[in-house]
N, C-alpha and C. Protein backbone atom coordinates (compact mmCIF):
# COMPACT_ATOMS: atom_id res chain seq x y z
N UNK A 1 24.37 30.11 -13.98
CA UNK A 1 25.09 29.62 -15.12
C UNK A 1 24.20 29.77 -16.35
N UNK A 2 24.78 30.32 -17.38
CA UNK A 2 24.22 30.41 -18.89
C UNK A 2 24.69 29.79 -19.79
N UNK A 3 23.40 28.86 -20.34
CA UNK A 3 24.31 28.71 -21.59
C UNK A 3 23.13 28.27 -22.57
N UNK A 4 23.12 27.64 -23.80
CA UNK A 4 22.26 27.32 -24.93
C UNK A 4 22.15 26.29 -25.03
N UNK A 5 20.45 26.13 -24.32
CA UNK A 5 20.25 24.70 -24.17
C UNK A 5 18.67 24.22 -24.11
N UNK A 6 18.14 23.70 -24.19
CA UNK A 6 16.59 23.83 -24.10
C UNK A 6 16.15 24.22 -22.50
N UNK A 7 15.01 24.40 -22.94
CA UNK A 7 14.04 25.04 -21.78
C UNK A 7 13.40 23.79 -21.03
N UNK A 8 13.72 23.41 -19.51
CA UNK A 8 12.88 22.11 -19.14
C UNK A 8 11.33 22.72 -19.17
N UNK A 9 10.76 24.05 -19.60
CA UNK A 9 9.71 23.77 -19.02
C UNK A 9 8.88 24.15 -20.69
N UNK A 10 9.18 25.13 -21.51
CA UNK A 10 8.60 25.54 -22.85
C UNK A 10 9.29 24.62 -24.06
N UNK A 11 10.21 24.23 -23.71
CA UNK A 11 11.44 23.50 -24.48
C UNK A 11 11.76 24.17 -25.84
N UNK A 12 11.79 25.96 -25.68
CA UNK A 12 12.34 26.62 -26.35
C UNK A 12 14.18 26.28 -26.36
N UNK A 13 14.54 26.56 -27.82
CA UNK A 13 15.85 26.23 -28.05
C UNK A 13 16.53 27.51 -27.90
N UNK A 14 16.95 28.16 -26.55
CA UNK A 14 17.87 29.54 -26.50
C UNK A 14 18.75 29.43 -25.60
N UNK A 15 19.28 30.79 -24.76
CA UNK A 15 19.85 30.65 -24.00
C UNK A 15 19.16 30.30 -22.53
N UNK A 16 19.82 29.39 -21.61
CA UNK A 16 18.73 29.37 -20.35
C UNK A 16 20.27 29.30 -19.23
N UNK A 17 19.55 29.65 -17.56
CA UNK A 17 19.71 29.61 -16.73
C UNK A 17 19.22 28.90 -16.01
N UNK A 18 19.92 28.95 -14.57
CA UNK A 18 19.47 27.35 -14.02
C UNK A 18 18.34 28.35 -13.00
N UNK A 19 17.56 27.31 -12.30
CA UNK A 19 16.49 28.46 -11.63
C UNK A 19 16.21 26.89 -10.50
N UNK A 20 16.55 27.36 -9.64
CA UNK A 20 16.28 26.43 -8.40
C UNK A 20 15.01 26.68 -7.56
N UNK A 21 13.82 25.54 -7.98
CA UNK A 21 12.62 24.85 -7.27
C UNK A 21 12.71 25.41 -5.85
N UNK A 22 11.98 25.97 -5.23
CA UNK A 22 11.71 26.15 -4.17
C UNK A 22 10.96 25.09 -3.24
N UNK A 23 11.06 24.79 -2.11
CA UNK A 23 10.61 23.86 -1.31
C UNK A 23 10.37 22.45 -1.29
N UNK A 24 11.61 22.41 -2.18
CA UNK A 24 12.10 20.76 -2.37
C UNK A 24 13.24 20.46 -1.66
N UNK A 25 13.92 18.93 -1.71
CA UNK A 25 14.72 18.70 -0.72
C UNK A 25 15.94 18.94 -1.91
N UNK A 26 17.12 19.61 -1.09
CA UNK A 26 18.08 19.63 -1.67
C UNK A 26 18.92 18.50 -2.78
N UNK A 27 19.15 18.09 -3.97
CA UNK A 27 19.43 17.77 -5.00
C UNK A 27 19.57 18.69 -6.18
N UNK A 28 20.50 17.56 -6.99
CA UNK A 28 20.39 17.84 -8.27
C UNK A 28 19.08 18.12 -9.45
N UNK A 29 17.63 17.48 -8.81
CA UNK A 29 16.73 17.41 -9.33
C UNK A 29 15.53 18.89 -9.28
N UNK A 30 16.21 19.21 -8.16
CA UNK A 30 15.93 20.60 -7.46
C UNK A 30 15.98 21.70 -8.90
N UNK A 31 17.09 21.50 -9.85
CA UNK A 31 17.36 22.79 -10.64
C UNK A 31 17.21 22.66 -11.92
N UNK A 32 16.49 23.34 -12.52
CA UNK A 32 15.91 23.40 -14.23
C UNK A 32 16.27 24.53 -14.82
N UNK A 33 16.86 24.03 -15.92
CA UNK A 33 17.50 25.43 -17.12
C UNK A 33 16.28 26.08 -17.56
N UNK A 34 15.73 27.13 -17.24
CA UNK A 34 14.47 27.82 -17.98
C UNK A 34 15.25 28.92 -18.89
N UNK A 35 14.70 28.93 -19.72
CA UNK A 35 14.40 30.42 -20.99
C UNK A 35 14.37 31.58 -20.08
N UNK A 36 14.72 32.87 -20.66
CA UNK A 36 14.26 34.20 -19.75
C UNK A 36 12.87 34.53 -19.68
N UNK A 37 12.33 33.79 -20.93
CA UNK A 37 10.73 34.07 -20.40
C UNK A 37 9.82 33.22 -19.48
N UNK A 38 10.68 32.23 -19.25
CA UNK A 38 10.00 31.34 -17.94
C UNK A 38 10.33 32.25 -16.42
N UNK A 39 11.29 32.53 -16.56
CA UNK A 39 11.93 32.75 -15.69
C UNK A 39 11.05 34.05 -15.09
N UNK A 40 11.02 35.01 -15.91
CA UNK A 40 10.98 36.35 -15.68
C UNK A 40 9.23 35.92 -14.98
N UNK A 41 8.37 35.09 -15.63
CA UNK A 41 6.86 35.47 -15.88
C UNK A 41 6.93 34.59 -14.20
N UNK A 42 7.71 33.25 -13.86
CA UNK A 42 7.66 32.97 -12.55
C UNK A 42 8.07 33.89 -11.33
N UNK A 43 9.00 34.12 -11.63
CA UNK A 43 9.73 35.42 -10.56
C UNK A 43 9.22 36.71 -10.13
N UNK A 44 8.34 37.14 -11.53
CA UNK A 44 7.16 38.12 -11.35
C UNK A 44 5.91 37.86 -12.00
N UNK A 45 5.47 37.60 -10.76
CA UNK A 45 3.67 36.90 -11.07
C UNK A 45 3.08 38.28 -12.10
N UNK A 46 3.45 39.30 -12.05
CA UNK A 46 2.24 40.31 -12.45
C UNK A 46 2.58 40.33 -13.73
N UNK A 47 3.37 39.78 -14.81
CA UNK A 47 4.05 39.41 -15.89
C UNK A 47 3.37 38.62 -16.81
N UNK A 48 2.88 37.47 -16.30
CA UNK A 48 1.99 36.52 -16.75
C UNK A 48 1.31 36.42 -17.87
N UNK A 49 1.70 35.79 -18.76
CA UNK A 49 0.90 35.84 -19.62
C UNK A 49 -0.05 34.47 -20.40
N UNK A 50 -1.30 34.60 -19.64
CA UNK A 50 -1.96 33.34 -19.55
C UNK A 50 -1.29 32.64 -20.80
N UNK A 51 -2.08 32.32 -21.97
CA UNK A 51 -1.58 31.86 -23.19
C UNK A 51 -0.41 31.35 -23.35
N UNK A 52 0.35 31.89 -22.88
CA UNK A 52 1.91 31.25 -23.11
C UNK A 52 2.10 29.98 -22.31
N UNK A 53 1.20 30.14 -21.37
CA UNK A 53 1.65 28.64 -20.61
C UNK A 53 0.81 27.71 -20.85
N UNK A 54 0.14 27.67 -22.07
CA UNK A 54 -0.56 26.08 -22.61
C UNK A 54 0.12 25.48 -22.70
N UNK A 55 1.51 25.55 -23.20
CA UNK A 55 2.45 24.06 -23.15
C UNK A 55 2.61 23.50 -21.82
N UNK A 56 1.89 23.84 -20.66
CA UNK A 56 1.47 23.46 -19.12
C UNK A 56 1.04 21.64 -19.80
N UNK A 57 0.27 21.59 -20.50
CA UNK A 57 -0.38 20.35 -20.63
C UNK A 57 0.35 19.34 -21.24
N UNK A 58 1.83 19.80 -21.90
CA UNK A 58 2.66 18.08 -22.14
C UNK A 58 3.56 18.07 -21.11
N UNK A 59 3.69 19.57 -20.36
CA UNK A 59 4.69 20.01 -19.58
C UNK A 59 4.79 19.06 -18.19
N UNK A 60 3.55 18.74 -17.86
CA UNK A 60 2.95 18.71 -16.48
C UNK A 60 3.15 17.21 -16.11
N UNK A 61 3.48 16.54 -17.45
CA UNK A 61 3.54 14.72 -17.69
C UNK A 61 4.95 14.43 -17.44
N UNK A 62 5.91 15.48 -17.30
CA UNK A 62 7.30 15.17 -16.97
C UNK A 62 7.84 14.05 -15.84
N UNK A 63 8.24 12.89 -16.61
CA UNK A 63 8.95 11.98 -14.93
C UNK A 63 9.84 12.85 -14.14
N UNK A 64 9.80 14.70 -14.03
CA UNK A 64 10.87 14.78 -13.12
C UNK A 64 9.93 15.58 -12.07
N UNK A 65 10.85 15.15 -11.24
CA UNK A 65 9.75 16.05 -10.12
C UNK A 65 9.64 17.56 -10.01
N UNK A 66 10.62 18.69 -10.15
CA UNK A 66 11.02 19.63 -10.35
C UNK A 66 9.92 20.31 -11.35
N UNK A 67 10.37 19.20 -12.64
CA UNK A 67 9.01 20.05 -14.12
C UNK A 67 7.64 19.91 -13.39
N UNK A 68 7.33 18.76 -12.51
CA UNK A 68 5.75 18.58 -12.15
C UNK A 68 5.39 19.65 -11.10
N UNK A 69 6.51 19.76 -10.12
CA UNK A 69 6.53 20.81 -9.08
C UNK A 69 6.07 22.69 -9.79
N UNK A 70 6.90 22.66 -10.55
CA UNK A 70 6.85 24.29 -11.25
C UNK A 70 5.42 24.23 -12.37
N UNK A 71 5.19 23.29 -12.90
CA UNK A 71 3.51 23.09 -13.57
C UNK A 71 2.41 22.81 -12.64
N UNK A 72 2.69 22.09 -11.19
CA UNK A 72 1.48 22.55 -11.15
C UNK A 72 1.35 24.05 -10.06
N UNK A 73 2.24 24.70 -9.33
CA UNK A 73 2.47 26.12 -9.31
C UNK A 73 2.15 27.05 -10.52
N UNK A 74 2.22 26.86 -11.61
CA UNK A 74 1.89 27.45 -12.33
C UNK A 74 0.51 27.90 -12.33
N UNK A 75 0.10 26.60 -12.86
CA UNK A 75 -1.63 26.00 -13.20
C UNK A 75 -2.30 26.70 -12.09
N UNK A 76 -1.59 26.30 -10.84
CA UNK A 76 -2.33 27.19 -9.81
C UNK A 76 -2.41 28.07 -9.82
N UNK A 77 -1.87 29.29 -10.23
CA UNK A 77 -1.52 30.56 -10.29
C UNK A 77 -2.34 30.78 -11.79
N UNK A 78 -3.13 30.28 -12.44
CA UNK A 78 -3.66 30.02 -13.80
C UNK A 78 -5.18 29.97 -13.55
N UNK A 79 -5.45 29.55 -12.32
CA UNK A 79 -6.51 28.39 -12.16
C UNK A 79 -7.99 29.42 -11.99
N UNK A 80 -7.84 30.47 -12.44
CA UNK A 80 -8.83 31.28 -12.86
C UNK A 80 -9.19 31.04 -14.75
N UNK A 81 -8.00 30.21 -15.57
CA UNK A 81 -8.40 30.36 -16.85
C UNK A 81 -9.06 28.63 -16.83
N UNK A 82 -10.35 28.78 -17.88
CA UNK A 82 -10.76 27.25 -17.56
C UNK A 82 -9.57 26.83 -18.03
N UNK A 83 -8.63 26.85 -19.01
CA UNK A 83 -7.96 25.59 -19.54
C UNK A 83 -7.43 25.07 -18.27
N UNK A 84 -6.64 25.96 -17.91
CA UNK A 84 -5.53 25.56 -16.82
C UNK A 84 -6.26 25.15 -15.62
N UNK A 85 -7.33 25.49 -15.08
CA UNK A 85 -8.41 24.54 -14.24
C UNK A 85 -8.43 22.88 -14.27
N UNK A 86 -8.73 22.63 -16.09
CA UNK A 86 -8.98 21.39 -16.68
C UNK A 86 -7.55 21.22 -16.35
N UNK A 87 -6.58 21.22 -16.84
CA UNK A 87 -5.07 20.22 -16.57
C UNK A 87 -4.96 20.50 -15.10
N UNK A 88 -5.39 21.14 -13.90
CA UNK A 88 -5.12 21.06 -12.50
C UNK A 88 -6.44 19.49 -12.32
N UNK A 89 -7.41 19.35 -12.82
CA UNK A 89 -8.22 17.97 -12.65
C UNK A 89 -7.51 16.97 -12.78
N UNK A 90 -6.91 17.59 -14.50
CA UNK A 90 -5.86 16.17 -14.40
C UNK A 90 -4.77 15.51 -14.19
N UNK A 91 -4.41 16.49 -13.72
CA UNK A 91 -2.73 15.94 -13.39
C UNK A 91 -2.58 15.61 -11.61
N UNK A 92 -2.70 14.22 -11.91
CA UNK A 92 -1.99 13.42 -10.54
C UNK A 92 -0.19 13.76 -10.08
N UNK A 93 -0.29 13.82 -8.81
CA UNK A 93 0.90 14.13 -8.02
C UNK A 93 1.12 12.83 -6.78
N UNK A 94 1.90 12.55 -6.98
CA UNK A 94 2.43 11.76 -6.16
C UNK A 94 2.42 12.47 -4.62
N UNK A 95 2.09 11.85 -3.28
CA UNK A 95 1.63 12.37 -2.44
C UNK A 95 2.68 13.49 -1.78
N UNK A 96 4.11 13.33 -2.13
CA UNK A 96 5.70 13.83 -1.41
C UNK A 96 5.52 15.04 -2.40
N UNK A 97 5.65 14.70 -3.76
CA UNK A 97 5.21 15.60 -5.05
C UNK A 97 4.68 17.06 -4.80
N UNK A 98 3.69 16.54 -4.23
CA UNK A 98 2.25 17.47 -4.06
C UNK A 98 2.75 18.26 -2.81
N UNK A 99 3.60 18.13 -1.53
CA UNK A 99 3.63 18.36 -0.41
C UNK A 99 4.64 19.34 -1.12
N UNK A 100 5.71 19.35 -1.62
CA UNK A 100 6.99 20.13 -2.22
C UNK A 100 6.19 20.99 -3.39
N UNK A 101 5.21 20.93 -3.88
CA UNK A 101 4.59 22.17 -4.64
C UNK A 101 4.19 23.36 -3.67
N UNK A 102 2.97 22.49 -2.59
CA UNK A 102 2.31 23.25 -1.97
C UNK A 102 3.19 23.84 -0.89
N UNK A 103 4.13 23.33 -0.75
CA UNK A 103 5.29 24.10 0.46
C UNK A 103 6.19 25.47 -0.50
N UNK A 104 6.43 25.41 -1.22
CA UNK A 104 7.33 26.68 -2.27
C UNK A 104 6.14 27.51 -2.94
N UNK A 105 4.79 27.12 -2.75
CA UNK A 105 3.56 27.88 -3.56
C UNK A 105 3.83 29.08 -2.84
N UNK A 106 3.53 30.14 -3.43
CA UNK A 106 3.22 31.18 -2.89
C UNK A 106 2.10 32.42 -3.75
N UNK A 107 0.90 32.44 -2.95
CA UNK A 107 -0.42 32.74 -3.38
C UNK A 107 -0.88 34.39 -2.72
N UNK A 108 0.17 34.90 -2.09
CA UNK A 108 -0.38 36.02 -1.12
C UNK A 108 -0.57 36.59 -2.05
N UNK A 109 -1.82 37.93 -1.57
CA UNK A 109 -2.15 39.05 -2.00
C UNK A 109 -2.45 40.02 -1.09
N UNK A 110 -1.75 41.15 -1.50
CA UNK A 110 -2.78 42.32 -0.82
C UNK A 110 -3.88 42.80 -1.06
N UNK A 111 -4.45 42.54 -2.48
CA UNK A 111 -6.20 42.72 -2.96
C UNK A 111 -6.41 41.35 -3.07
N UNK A 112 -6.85 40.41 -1.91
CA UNK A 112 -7.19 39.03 -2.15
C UNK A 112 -8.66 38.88 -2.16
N UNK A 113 -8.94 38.13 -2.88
CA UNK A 113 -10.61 38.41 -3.05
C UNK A 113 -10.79 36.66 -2.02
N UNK A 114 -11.95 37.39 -1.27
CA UNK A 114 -12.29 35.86 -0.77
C UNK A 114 -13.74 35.19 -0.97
N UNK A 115 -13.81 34.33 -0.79
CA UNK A 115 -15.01 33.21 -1.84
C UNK A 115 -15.35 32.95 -0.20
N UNK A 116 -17.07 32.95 0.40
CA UNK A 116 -17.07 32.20 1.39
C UNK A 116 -18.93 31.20 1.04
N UNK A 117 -18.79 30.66 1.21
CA UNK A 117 -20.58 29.51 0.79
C UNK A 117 -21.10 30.11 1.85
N UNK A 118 -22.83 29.82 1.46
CA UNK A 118 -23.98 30.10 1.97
C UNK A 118 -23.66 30.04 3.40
N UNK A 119 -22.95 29.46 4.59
CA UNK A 119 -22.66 29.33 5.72
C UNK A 119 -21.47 30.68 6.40
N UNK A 120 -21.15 30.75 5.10
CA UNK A 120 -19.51 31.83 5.70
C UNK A 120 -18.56 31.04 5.70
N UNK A 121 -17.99 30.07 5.17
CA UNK A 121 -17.31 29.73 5.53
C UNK A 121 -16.18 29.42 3.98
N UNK A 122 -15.12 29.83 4.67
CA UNK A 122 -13.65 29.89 3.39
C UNK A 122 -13.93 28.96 2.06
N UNK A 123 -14.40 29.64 1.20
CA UNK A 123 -13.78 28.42 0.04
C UNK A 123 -12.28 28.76 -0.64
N UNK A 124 -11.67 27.53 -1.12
CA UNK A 124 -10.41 27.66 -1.67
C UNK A 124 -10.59 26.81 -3.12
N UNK A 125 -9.75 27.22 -4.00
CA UNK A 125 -9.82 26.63 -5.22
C UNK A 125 -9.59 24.95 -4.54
N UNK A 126 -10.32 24.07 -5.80
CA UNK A 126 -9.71 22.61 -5.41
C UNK A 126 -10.89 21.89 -4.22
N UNK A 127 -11.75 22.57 -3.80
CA UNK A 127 -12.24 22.22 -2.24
C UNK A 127 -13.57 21.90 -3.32
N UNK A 128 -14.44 21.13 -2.40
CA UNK A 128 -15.92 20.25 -2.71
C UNK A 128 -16.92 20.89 -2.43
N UNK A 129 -17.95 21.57 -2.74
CA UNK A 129 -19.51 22.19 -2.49
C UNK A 129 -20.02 21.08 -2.55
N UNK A 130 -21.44 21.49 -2.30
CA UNK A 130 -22.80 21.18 -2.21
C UNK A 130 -23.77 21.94 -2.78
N UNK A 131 -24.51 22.02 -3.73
CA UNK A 131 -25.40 22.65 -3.84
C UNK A 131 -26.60 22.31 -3.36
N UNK A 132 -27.29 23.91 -2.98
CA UNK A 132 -27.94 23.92 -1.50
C UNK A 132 -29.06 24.01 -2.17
N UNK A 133 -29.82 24.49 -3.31
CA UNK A 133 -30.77 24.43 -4.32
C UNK A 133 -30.86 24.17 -5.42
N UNK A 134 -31.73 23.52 -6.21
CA UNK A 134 -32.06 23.21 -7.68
C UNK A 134 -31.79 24.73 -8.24
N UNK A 135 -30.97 24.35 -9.24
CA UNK A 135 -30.46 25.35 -10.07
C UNK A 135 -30.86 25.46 -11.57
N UNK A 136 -31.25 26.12 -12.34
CA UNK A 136 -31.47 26.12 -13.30
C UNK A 136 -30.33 26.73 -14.08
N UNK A 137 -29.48 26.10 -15.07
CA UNK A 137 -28.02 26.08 -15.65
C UNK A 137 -28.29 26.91 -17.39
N UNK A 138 -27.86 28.10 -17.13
CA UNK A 138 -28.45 28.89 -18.28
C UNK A 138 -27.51 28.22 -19.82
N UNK A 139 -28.23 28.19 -20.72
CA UNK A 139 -26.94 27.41 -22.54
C UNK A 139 -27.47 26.17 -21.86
N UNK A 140 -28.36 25.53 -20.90
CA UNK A 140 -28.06 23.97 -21.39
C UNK A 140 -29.44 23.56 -20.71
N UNK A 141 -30.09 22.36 -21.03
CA UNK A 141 -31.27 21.87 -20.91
C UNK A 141 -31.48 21.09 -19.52
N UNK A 142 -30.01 21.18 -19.11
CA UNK A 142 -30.05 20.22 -17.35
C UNK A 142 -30.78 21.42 -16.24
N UNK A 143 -31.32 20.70 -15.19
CA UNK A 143 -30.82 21.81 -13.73
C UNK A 143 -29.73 20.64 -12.90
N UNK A 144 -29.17 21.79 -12.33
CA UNK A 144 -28.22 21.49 -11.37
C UNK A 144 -29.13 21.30 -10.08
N UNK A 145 -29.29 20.02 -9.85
CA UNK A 145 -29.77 19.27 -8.34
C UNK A 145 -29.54 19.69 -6.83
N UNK A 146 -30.03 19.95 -6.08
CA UNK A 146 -29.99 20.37 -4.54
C UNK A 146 -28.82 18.90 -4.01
N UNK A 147 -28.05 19.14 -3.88
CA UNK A 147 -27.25 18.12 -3.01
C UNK A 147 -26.32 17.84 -3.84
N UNK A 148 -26.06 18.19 -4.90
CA UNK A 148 -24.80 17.09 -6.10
C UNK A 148 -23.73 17.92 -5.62
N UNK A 149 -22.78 17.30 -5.72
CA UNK A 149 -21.35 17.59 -5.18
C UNK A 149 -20.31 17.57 -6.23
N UNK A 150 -20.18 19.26 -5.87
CA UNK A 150 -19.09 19.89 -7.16
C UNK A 150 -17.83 19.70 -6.85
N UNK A 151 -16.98 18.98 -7.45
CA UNK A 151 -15.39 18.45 -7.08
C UNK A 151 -14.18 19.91 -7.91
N UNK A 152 -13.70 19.79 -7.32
CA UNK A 152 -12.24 21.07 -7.65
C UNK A 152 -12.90 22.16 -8.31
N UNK A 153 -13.42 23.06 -7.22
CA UNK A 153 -14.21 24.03 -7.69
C UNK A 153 -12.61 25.02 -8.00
N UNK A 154 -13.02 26.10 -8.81
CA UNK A 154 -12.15 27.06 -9.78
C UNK A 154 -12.66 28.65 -8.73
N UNK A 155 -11.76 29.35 -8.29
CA UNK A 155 -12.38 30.81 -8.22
C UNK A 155 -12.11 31.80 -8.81
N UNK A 156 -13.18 32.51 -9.15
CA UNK A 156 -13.00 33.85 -9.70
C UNK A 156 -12.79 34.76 -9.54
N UNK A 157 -13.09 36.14 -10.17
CA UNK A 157 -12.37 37.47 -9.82
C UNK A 157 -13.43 37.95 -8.87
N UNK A 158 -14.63 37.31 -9.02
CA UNK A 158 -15.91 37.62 -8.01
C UNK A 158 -16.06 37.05 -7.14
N UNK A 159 -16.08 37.62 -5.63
CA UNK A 159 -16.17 36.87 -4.65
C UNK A 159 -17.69 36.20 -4.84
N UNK A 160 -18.55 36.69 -5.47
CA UNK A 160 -19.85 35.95 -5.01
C UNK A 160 -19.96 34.44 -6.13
N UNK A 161 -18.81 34.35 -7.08
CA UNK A 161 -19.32 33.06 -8.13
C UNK A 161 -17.94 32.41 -7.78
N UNK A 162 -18.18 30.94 -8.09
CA UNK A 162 -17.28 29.66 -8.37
C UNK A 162 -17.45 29.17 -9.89
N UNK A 163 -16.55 28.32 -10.32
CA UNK A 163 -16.57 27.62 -11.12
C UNK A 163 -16.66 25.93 -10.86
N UNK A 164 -17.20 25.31 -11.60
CA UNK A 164 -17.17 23.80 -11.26
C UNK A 164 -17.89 23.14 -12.30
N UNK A 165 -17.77 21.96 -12.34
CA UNK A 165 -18.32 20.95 -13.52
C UNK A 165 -19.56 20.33 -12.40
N UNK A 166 -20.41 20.40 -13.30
CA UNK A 166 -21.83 19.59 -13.33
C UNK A 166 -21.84 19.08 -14.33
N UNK A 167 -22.53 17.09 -14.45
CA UNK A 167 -22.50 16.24 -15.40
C UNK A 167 -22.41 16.72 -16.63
N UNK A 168 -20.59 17.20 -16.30
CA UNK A 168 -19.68 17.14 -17.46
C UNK A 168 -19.40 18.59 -18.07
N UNK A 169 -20.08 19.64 -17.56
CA UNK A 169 -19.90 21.11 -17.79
C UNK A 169 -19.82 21.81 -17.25
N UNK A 170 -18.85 22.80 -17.40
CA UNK A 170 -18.33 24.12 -16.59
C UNK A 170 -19.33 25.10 -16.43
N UNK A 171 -19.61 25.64 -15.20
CA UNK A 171 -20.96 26.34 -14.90
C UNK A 171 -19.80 26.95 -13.98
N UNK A 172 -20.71 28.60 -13.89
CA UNK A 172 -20.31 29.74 -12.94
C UNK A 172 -21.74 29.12 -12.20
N UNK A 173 -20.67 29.26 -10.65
CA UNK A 173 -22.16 29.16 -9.53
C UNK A 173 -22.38 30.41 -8.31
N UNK A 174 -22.85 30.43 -8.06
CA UNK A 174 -23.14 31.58 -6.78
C UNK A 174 -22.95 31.16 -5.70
N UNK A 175 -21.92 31.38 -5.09
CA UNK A 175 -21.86 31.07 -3.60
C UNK A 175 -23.16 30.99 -2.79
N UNK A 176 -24.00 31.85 -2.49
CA UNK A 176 -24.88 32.00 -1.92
C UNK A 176 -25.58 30.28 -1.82
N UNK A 177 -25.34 29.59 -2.81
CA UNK A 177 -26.36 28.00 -3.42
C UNK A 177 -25.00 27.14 -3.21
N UNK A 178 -24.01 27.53 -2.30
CA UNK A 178 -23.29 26.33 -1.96
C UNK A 178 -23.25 26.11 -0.90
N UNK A 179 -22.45 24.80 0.02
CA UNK A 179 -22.03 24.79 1.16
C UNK A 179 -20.53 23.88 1.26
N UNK A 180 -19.73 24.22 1.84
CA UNK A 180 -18.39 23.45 1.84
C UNK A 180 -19.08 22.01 2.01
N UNK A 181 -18.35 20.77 1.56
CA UNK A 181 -18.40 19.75 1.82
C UNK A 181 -17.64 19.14 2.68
């Protein structure tokens, strides 16, 4: 159905279509009028155009479950740009919430790059390190400590680096100096 109405997710004023949430329970809450450019950039990931989805960050505060479901799919699918990293820290999901994102996510690749720590073993965006040596943190006067524990690490286009905050700053790290937690 078409018609001229705002966008639940950019809250552009055009024409929108209804676009039904994947891996939620059947309802009315299930379906959101998006814009053609929501639509098109979800439906085809290779479309994407980072920038456009900063309005992710008033987006993501929605009481509906549907807008929180499709922001944080997004963000995920983002979660290589720091911004969209930072609003995946902050945005709480209700535990049912979170189960109906991660059930309709869909992350496959056929060039999937994989991240594994000093042990071999899988890292995934969101998951906890260890750093396995004193690090010296290049732009800033700290080292990064043997043992401090990096929370919702970020991955990159390089299998050998992560992203993560140390007291309070975003640092690229080397796998090689982590270990899953």
């Amino acid at each position: 159905m078409t018609a001229t109405a705002q966008c639940d997710l950019c809250s552009a004023s055009t024409e929108t279509a209804d676009f039904k949430v994947s891996g939620m329970p059947e309802g009315n809450d299930r379906v959101l009028a998006l814009c053609e450019k929501c639509r098109l950039q979800i439906e085809m990931p290779e479309t994407i155009e980072p920038n456009y989805w900063r309005f992710l960050g008033d987006t993501m505060w929605s009481p509906r479950a549907s807008v929180q479901v499709v922001s944080w799919r997004m963000l995920k699918k983002l979660d290589t740009e720091p911004w969209a990293q930072d609003l995946l820290d902050l945005l709480y999901l209700e535990d049912d919430v979170r189960g109906w994102a991660e059930a309709g996510a869909d992350y496959s690749s056929d060039t999937a790059i994989v991240h594994k720590d000093c042990n071999g073993n899988l890292l995934s965006a969101g998951d906890t390190v260890i750093i396995t040596k004193d690090l010296d943190v290049k732009g800033t006067s700290f080292v990064a400590k043997r043992g401090t524990a990096v929370r919702n690490i970020a991955l990159t286009d390089n299998p050998e680096h992560i992203e993560g905050r140390v007291n309070g700053t975003r640092i690229v790290i080397l796998t090689s100096f982590v270990k899953l937690s």
